[in-house]
Protein backbone atom coordinates (compact mmCIF):
# COMPACT_ATOMS: atom_id res chain seq x y z
CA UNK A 1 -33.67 -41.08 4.78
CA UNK A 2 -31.45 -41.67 7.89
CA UNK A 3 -30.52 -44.49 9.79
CA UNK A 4 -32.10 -43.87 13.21
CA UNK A 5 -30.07 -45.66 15.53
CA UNK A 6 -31.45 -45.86 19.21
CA UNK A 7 -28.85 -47.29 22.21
CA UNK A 8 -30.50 -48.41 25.22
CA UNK A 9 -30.16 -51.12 28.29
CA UNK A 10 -32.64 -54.61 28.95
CA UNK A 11 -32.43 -57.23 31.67
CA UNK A 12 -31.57 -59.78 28.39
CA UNK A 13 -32.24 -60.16 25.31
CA UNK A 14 -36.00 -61.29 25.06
CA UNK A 15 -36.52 -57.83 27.00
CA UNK A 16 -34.85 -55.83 24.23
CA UNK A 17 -37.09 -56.53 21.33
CA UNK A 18 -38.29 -53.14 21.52
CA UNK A 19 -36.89 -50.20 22.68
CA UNK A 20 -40.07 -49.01 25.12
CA UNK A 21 -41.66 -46.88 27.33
CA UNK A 22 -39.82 -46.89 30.92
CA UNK A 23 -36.14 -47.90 29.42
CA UNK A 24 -33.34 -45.64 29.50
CA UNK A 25 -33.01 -44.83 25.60
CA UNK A 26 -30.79 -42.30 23.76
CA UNK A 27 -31.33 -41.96 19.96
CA UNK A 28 -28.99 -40.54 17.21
CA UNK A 29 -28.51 -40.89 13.70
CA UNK A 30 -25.48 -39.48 11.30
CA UNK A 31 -23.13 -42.21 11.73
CA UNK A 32 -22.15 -45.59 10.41
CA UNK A 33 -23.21 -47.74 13.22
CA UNK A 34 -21.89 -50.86 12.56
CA UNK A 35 -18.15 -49.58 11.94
CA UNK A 36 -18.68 -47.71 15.34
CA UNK A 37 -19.71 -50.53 17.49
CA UNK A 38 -16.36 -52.35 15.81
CA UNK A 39 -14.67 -49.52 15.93
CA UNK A 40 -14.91 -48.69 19.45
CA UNK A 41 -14.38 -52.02 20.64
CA UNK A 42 -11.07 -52.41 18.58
CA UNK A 43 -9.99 -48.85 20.24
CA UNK A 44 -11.25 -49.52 23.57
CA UNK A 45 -10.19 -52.84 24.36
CA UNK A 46 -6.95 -52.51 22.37
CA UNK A 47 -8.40 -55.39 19.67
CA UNK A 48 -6.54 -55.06 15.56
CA UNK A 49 -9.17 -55.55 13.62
CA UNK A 50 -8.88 -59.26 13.15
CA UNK A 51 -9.64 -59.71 16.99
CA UNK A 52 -12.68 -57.93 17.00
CA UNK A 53 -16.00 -59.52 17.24
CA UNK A 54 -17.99 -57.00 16.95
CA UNK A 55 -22.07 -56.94 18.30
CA UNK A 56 -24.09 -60.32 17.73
CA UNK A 57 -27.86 -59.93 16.25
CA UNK A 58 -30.59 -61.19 19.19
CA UNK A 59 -33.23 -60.85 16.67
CA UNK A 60 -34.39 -62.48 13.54
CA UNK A 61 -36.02 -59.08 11.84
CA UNK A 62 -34.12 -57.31 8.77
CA UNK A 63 -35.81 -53.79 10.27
CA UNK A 64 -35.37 -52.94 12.77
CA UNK A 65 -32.01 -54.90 13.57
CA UNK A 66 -31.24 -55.02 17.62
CA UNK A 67 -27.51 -55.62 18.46
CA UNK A 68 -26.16 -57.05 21.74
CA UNK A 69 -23.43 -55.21 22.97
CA UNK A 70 -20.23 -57.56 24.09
CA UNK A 71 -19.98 -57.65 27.82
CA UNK A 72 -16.47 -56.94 27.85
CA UNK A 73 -16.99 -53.41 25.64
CA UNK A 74 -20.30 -52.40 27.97
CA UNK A 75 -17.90 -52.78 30.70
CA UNK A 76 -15.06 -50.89 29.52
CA UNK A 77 -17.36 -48.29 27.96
CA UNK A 78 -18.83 -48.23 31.76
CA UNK A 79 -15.50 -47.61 33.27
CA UNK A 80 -14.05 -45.15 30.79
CA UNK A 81 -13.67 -41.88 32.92
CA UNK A 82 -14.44 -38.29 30.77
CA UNK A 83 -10.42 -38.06 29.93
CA UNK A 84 -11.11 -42.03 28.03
CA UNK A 85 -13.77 -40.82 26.48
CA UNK A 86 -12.23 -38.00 24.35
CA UNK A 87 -9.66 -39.83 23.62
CA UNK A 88 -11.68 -42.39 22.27
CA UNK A 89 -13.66 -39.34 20.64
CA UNK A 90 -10.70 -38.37 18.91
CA UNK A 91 -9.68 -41.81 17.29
CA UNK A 92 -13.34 -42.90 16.65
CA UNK A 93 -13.70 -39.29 14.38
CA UNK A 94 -10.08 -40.31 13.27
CA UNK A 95 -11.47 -44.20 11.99
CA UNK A 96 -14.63 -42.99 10.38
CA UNK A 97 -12.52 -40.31 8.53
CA UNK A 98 -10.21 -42.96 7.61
CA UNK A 99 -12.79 -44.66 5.71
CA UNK A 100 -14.57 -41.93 4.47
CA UNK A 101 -17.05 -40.58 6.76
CA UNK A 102 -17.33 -37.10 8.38
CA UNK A 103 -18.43 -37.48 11.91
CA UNK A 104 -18.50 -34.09 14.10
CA UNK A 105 -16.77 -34.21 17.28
CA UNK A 106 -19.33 -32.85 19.03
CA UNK A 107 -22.05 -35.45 18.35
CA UNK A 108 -19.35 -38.35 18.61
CA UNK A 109 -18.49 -37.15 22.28
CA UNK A 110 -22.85 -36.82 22.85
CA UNK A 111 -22.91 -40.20 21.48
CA UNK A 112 -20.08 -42.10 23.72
CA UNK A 113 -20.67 -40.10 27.01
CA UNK A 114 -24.89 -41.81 26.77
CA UNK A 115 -23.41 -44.58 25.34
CA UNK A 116 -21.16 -44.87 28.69
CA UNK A 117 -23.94 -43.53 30.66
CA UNK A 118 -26.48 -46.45 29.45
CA UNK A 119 -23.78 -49.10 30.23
CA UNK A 120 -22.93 -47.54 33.92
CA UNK A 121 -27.00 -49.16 34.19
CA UNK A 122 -25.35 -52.18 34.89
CA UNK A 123 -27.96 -53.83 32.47
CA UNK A 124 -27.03 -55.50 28.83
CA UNK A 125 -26.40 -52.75 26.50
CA UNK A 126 -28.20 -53.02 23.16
CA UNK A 127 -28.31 -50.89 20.30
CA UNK A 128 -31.45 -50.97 17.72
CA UNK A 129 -30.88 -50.04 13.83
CA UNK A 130 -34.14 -48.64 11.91
């Protein structure tokens, strides 16, 4: 079975339990999400690995598990103009590959340009792993 992992935008974090009826959602699944969220902040904000921080946990649950986004990579994910985002298409395919994983292009640019989208909300950005 695959991970279903569902990115979508709360007014804080005792709003984003749950994923719901009337928030803007996107879903995927076919990736290693908890590489990715590193991943992309590490490329985005120009972080080695040893700087990143990757997402924090706002809930207590092993299933499903809801990350918080960090401000500073919502924001920069927000800003990132279509020309960032393939670039950042390219050396996300090039990091999963890296360690393993085959991640088509095509779905990795679907999944940053909602990603971006989401974060353009101007709300927290959260990401839910079932």
């Amino acid at each position: 079975m695959s991970t279903i992992i569902t990115f979508y935008t709360a007014a804080d974090d005792d709003a984003a339990e749950e994923p719901g009826p009337g928030r803007d959602a996107v879903r995927f699944e076919g990736f290693d999400v908890f590489a990715s969220l590193e991943e992309w902040e590490s490329l985005l904000l120009d972080r080695s690995g040893d700087e990143v921080d990757g997402p924090e946990q706002v809930n207590d649950e092993v299933s499903p598990i809801i990350l918080a986004f960090l401000p500073r990579l919502a924001k920069a994910l927000a800003a990132a103009n279509p020309a960032a985002l393939g670039d950042l298409t390219r050396r996300w395919v090039a990091a999963r590959a890296k360690d393993g994983e085959t991640l088509d292009p095509a779905l990795a640019r679907r999944v940053l340009d909602a990603v971006a989208a989401l974060a353009r909300s101007r709300r927290k950005l959260y990401c839910q792993v079932a």
